[in-house]
PDB file of N, CA and C in Angstrom:
ATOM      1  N   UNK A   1      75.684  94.021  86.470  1.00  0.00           N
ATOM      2  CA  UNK A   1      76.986  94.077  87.102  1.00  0.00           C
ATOM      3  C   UNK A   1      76.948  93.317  88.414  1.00  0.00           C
ATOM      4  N   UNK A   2      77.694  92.738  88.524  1.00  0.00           N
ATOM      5  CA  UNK A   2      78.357  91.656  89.784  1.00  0.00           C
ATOM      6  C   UNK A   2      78.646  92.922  91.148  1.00  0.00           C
ATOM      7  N   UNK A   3      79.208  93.846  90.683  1.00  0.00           N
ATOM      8  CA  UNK A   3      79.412  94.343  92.010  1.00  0.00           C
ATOM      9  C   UNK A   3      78.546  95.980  92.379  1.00  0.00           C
ATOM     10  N   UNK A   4      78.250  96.331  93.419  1.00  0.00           N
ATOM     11  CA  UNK A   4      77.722  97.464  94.179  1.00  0.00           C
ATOM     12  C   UNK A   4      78.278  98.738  93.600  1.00  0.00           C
ATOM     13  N   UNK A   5      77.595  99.667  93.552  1.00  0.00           N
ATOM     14  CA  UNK A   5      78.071 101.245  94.164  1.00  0.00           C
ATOM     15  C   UNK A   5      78.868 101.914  92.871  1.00  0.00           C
ATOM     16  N   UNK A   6      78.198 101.292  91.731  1.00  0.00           N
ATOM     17  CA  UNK A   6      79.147 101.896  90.213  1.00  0.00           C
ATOM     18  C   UNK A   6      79.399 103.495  90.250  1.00  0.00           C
ATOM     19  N   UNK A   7      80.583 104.196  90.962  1.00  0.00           N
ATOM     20  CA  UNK A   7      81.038 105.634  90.857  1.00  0.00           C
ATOM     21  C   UNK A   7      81.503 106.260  89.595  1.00  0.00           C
ATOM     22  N   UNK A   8      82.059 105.522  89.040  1.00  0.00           N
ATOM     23  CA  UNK A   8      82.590 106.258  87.788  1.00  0.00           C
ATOM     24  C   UNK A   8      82.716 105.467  86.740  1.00  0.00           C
ATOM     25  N   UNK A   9      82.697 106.105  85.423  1.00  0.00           N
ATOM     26  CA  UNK A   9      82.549 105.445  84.188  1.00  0.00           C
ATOM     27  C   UNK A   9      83.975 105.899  83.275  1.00  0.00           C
ATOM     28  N   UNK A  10      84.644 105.343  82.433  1.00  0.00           N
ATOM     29  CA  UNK A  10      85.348 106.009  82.016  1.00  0.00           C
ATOM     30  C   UNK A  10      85.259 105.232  80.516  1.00  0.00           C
ATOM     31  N   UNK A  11      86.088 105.400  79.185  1.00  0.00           N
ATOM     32  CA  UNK A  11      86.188 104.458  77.736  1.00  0.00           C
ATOM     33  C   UNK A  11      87.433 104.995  77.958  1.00  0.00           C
ATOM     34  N   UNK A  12      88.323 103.424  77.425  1.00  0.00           N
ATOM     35  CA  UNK A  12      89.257 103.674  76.802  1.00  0.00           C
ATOM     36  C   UNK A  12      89.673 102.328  75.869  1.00  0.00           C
ATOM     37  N   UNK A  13      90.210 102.182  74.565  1.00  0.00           N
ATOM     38  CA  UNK A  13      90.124 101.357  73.913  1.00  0.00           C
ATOM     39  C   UNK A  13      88.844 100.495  73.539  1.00  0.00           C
ATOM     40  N   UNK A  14      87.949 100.724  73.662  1.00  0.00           N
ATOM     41  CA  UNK A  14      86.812 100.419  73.196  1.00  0.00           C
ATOM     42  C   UNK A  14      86.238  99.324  74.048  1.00  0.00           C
ATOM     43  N   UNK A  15      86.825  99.894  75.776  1.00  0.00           N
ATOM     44  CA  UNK A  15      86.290  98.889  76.895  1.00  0.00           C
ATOM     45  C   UNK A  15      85.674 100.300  77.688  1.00  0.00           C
ATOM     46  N   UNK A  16      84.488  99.946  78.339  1.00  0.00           N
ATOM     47  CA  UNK A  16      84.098 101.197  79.862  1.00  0.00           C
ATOM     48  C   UNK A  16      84.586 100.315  81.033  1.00  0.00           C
ATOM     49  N   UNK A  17      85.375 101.397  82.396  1.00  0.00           N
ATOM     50  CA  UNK A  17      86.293 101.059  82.464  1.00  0.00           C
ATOM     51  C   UNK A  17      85.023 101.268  84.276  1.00  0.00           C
ATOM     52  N   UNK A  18      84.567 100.548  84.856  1.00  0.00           N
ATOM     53  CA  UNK A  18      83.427 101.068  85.819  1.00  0.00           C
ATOM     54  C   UNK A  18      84.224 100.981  87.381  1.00  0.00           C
ATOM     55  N   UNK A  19      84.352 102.079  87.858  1.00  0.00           N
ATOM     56  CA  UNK A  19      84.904 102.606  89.340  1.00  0.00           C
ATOM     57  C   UNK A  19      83.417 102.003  90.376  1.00  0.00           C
ATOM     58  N   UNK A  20      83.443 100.760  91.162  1.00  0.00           N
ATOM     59  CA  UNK A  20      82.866 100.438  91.945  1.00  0.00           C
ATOM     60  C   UNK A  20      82.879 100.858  93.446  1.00  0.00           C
ATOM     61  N   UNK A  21      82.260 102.001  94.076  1.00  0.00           N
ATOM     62  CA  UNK A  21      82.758 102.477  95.228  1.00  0.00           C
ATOM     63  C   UNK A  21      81.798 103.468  96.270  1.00  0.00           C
ATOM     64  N   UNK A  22      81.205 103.097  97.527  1.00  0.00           N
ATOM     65  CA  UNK A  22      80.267 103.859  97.874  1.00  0.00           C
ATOM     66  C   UNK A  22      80.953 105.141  98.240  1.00  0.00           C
ATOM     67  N   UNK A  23      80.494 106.095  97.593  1.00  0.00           N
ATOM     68  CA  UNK A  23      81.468 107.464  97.946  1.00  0.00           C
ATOM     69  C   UNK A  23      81.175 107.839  98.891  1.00  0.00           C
ATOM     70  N   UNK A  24      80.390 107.795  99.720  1.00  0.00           N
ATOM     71  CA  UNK A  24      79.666 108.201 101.077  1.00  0.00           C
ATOM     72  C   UNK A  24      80.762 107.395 102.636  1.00  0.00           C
ATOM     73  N   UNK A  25      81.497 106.526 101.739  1.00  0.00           N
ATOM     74  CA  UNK A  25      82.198 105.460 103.032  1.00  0.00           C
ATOM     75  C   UNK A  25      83.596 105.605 102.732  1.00  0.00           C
ATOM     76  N   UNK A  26      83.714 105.868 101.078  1.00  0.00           N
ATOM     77  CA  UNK A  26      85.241 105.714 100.512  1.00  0.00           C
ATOM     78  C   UNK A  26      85.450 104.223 100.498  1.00  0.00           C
ATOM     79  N   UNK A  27      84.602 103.422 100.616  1.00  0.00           N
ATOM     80  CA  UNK A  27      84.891 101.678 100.505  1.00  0.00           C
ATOM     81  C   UNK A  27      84.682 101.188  98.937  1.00  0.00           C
ATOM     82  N   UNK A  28      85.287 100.472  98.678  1.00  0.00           N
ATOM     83  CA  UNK A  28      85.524  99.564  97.400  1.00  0.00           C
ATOM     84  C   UNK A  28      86.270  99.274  96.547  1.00  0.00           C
ATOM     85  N   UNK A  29      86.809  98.310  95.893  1.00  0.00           N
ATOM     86  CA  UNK A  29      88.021  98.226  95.387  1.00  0.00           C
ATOM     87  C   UNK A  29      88.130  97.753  93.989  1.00  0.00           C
ATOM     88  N   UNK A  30      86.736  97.252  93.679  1.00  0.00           N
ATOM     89  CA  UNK A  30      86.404  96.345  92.209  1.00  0.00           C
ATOM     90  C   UNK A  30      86.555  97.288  91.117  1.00  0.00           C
ATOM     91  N   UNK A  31      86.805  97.360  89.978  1.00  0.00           N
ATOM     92  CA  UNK A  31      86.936  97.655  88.889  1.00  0.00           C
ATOM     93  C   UNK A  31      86.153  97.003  87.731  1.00  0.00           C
ATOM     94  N   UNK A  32      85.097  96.941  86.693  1.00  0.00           N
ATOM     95  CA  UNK A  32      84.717  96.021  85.899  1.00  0.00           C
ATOM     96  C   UNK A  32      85.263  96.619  84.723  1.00  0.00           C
ATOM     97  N   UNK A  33      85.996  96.020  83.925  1.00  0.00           N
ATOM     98  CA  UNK A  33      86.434  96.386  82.382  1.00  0.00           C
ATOM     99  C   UNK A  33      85.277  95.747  81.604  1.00  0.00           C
ATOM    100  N   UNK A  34      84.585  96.520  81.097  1.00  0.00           N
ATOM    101  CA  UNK A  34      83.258  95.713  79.704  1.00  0.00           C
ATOM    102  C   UNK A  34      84.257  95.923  78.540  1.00  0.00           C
ATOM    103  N   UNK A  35      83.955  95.131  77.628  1.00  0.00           N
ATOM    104  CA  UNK A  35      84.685  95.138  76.443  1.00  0.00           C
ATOM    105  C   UNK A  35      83.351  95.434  75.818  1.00  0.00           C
ATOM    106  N   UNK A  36      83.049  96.638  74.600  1.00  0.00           N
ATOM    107  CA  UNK A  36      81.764  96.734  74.135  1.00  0.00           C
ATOM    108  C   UNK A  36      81.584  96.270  72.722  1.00  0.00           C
ATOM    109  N   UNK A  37      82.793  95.393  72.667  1.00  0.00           N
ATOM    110  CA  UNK A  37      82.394  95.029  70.963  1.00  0.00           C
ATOM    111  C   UNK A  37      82.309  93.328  71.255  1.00  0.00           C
ATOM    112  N   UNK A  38      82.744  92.442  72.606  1.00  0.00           N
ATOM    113  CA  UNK A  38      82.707  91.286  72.503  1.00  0.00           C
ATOM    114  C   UNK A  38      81.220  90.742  73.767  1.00  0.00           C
ATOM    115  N   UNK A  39      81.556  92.211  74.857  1.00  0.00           N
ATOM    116  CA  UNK A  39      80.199  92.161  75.149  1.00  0.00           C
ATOM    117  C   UNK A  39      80.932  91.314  76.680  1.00  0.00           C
ATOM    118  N   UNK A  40      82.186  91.254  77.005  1.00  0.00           N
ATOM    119  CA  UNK A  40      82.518  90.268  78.188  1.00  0.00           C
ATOM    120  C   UNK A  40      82.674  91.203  78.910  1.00  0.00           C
ATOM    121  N   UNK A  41      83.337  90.694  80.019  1.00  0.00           N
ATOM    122  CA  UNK A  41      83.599  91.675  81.539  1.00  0.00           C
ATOM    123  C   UNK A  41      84.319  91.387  82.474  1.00  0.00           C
ATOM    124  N   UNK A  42      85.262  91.622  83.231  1.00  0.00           N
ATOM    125  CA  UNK A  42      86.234  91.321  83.953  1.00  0.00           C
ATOM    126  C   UNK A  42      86.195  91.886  85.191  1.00  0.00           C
ATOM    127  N   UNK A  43      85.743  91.462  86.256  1.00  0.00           N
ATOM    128  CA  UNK A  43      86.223  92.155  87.745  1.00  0.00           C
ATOM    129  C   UNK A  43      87.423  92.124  88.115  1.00  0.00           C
ATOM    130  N   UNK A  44      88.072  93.323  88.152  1.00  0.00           N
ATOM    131  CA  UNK A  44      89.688  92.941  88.879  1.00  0.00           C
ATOM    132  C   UNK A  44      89.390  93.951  90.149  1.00  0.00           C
ATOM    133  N   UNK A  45      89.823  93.036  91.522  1.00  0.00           N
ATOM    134  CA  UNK A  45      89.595  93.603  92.546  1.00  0.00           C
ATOM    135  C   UNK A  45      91.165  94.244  92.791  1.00  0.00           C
ATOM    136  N   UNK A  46      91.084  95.577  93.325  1.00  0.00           N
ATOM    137  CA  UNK A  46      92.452  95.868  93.755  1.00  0.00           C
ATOM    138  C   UNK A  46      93.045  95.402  95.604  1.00  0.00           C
ATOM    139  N   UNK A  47      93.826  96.024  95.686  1.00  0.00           N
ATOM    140  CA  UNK A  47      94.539  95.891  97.216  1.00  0.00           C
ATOM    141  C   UNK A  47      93.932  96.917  98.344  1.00  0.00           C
ATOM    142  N   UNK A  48      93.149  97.953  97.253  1.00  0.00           N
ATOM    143  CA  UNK A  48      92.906  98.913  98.083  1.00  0.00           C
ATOM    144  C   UNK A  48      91.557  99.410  97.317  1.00  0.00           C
ATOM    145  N   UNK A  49      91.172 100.444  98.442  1.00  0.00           N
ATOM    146  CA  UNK A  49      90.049 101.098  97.736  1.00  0.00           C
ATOM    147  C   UNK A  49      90.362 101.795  96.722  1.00  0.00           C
ATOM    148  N   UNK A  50      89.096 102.138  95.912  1.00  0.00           N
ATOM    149  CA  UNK A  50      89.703 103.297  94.691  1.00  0.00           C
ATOM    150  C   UNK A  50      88.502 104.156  94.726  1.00  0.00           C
ATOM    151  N   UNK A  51      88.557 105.404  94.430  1.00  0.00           N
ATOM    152  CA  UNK A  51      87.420 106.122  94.452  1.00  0.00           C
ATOM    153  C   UNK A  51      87.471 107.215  92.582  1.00  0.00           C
ATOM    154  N   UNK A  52      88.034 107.213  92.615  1.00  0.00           N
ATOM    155  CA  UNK A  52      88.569 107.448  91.201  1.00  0.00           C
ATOM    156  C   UNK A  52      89.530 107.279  90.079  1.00  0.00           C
ATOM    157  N   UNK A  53      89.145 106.988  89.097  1.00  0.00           N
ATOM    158  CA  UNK A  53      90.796 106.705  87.899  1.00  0.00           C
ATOM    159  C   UNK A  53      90.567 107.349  86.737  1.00  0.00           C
ATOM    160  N   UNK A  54      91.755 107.241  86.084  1.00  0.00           N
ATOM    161  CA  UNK A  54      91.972 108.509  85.011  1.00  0.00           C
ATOM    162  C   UNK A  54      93.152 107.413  84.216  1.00  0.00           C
ATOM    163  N   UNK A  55      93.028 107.695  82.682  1.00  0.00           N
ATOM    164  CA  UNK A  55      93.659 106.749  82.213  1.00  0.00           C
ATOM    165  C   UNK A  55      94.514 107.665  81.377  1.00  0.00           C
ATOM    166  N   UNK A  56      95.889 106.884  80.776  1.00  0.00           N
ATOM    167  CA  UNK A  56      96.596 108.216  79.871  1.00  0.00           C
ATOM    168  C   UNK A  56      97.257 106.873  79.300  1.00  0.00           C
ATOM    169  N   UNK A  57      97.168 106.798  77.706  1.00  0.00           N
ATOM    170  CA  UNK A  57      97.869 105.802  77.196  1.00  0.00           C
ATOM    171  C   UNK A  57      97.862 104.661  77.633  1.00  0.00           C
ATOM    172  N   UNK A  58      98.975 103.539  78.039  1.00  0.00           N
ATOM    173  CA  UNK A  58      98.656 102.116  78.730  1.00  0.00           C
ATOM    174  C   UNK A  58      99.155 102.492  80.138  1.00  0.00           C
ATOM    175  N   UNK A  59      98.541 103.563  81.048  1.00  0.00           N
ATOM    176  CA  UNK A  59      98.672 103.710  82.420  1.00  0.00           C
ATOM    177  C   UNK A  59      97.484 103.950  83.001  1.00  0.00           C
ATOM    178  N   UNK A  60      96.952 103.563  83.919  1.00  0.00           N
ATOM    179  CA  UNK A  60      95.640 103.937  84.812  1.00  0.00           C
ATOM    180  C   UNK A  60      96.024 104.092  85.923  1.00  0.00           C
ATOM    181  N   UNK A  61      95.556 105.351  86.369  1.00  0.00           N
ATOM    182  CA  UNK A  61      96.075 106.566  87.695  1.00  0.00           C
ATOM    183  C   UNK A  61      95.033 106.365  88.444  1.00  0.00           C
ATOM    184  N   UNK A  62      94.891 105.625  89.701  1.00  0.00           N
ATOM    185  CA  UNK A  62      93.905 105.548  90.690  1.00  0.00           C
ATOM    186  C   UNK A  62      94.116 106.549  91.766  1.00  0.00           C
ATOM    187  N   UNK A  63      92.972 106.875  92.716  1.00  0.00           N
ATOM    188  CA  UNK A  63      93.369 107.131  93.873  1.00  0.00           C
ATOM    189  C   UNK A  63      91.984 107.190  94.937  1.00  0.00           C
ATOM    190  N   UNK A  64      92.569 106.677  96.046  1.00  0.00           N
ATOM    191  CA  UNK A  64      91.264 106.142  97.380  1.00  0.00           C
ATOM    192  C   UNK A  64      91.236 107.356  98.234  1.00  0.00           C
ATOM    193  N   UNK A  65      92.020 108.678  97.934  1.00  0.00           N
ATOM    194  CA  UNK A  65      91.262 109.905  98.692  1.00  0.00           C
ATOM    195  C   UNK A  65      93.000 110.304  98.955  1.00  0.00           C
ATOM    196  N   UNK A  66      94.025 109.555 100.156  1.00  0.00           N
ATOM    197  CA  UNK A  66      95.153 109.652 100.361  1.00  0.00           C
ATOM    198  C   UNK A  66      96.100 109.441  99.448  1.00  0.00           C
ATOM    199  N   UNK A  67      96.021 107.975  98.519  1.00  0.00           N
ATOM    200  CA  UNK A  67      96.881 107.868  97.674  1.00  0.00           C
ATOM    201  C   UNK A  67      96.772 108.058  96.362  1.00  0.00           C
ATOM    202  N   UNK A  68      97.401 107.677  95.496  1.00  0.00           N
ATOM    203  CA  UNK A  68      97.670 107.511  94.104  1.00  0.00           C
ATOM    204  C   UNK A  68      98.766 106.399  93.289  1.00  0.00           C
ATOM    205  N   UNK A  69      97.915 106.066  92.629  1.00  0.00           N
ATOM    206  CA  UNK A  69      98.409 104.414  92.326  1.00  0.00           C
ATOM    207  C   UNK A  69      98.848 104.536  90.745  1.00  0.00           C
ATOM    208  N   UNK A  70      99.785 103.878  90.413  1.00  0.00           N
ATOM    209  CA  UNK A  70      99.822 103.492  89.001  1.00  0.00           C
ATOM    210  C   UNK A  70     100.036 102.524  88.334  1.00  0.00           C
ATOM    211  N   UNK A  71      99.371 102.181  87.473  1.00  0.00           N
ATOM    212  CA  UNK A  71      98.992 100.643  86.914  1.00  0.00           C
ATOM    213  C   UNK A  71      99.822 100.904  85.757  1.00  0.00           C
ATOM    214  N   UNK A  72      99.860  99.541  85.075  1.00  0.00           N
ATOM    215  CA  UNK A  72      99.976  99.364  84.028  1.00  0.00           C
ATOM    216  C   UNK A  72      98.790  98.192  83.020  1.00  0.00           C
ATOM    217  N   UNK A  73      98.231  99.020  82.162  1.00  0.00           N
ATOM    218  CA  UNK A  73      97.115  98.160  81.725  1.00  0.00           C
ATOM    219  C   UNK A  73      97.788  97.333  80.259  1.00  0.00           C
ATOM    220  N   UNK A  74      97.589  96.144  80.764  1.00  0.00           N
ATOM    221  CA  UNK A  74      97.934  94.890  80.118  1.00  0.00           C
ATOM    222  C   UNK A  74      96.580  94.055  79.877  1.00  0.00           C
ATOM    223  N   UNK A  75      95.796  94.182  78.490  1.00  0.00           N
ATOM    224  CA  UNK A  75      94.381  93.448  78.399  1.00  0.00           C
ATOM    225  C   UNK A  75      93.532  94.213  79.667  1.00  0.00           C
ATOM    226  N   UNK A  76      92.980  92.683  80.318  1.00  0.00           N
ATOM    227  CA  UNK A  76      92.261  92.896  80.962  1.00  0.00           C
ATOM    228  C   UNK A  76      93.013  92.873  82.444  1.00  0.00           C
ATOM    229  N   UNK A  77      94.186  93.389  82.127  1.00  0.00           N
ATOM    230  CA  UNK A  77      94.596  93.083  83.938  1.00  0.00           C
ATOM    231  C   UNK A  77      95.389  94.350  83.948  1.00  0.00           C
ATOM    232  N   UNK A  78      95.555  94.600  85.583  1.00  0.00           N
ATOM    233  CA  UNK A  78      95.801  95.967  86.115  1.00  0.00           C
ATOM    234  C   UNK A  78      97.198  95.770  86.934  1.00  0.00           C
ATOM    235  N   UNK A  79      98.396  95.933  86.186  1.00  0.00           N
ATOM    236  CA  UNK A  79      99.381  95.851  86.950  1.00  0.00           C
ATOM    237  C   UNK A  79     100.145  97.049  87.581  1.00  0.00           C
ATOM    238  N   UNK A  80     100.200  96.679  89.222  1.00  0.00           N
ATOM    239  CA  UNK A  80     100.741  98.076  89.943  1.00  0.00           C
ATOM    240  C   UNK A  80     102.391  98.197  89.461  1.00  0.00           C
ATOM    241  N   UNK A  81     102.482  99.187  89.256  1.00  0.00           N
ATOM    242  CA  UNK A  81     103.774  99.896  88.950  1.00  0.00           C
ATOM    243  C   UNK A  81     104.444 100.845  90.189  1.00  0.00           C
ATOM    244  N   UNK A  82     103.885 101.395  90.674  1.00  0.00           N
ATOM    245  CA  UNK A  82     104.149 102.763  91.548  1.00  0.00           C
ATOM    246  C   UNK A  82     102.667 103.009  92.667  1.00  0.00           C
ATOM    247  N   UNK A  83     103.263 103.416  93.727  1.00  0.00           N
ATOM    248  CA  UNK A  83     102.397 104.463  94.291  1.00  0.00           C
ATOM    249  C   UNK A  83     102.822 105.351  95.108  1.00  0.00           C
ATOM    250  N   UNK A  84     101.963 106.224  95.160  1.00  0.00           N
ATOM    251  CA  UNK A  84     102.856 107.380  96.682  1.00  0.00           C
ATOM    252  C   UNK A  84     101.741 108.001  97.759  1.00  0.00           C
ATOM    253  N   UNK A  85     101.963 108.352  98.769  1.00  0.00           N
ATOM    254  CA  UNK A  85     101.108 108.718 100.045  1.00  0.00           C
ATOM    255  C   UNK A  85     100.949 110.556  99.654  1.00  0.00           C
ATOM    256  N   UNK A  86     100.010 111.269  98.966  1.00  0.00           N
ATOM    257  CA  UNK A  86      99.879 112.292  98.485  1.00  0.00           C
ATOM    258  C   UNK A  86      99.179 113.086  99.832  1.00  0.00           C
ATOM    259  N   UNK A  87      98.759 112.598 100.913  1.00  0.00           N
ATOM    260  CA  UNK A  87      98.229 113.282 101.688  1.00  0.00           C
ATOM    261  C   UNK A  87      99.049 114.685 102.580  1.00  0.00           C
ATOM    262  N   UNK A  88      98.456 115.175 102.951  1.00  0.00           N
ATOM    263  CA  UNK A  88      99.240 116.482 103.511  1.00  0.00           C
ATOM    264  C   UNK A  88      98.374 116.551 104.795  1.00  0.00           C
ATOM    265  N   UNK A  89      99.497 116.992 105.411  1.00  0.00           N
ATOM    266  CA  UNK A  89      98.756 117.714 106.956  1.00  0.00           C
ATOM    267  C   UNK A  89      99.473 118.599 107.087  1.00  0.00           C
ATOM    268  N   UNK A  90      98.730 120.064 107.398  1.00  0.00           N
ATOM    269  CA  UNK A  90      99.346 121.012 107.847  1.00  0.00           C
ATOM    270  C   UNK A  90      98.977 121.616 108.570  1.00  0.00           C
ATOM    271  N   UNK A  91      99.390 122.086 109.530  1.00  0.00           N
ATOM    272  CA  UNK A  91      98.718 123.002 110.643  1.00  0.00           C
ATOM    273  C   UNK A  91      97.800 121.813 111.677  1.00  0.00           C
ATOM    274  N   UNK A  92      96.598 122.331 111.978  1.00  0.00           N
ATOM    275  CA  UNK A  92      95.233 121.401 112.038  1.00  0.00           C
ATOM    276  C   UNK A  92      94.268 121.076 110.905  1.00  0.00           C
ATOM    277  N   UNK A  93      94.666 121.847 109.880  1.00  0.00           N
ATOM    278  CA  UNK A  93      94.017 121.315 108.781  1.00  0.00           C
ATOM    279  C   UNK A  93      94.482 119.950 107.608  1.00  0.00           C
ATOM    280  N   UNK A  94      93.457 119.675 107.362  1.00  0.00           N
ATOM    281  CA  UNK A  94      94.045 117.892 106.794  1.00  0.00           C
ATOM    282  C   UNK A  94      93.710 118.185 104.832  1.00  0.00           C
ATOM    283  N   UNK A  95      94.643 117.761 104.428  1.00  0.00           N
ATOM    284  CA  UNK A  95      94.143 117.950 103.170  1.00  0.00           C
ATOM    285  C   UNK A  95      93.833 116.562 102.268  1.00  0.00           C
ATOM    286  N   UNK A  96      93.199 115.849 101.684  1.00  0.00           N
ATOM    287  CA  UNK A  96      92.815 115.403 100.896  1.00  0.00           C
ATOM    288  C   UNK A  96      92.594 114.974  99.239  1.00  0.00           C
ATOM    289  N   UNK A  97      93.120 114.053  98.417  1.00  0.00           N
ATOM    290  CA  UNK A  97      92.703 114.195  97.001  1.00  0.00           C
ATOM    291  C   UNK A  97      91.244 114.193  96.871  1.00  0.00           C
ATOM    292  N   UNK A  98      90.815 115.064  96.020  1.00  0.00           N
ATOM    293  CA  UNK A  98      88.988 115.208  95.938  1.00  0.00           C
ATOM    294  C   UNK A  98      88.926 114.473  94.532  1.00  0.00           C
ATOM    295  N   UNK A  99      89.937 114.248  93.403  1.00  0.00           N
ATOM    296  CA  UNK A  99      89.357 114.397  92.147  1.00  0.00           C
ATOM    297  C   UNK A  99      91.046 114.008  91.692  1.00  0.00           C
ATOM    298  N   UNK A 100      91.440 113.369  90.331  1.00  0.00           N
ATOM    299  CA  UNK A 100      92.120 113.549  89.714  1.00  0.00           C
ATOM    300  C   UNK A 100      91.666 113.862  88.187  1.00  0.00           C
ATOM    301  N   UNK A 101      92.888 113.898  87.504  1.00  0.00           N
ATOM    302  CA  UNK A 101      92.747 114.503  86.235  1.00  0.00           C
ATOM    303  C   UNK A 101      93.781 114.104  84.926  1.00  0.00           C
ATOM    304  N   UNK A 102      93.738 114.113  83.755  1.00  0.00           N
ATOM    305  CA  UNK A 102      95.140 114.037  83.173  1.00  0.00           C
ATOM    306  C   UNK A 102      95.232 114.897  81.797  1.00  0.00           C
ATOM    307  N   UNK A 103      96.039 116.263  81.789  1.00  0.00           N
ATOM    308  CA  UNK A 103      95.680 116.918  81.010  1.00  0.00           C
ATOM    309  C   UNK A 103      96.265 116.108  79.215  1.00  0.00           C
TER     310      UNK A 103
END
């Protein structure tokens, strides 16, 4: 792999879908799609960091800790559709996304 700090692994359509990101900094933004039947690979860098994604049908749900992003997966490319600022502050306490999910 071309890029650093592989966080997460995911399959969908018969590509692994690799979350590039030092979780210790929250830095990185690369994505590698492997295709495992042709054996190629695609870096698509995003706009932002990503620290986790979750895929549901032709949508991939990112998010860099504050936000949450939504793509639309077309091949090998990641087109933004939506995002929103999910963070909360309340009180003195700060809240955070730790994890997403898609039931």
């Amino acid at each position: 792999m071309d890029s650093k700090s592989p966080a997460q692994v995911i399959t969908f359509d018969k590509k692994l879908y690799i979350v590039h990101c030092d979780l210790v900094i929250g830095e990185g933004k690369d994505i590698t799609i492997f295709n495992t039947e042709t054996k190629e690979k695609e870096v698509v860098s995003l706009e932002h960091n990503v620290s986790q994604i979750q895929i549901n049908k032709d949508y991939l749900f990112a998010t860099d800790g504050k936000n949450i992003y939504k793509y639309r997966v077309n091949g090998d490319e990641l087109l933004l559709e939506k995002n929103a600022n999910a963070q909360t502050v309340k009180s003195n306490s700060h809240y955070y996304i730790g994890g997403i999910f898609i039931k």
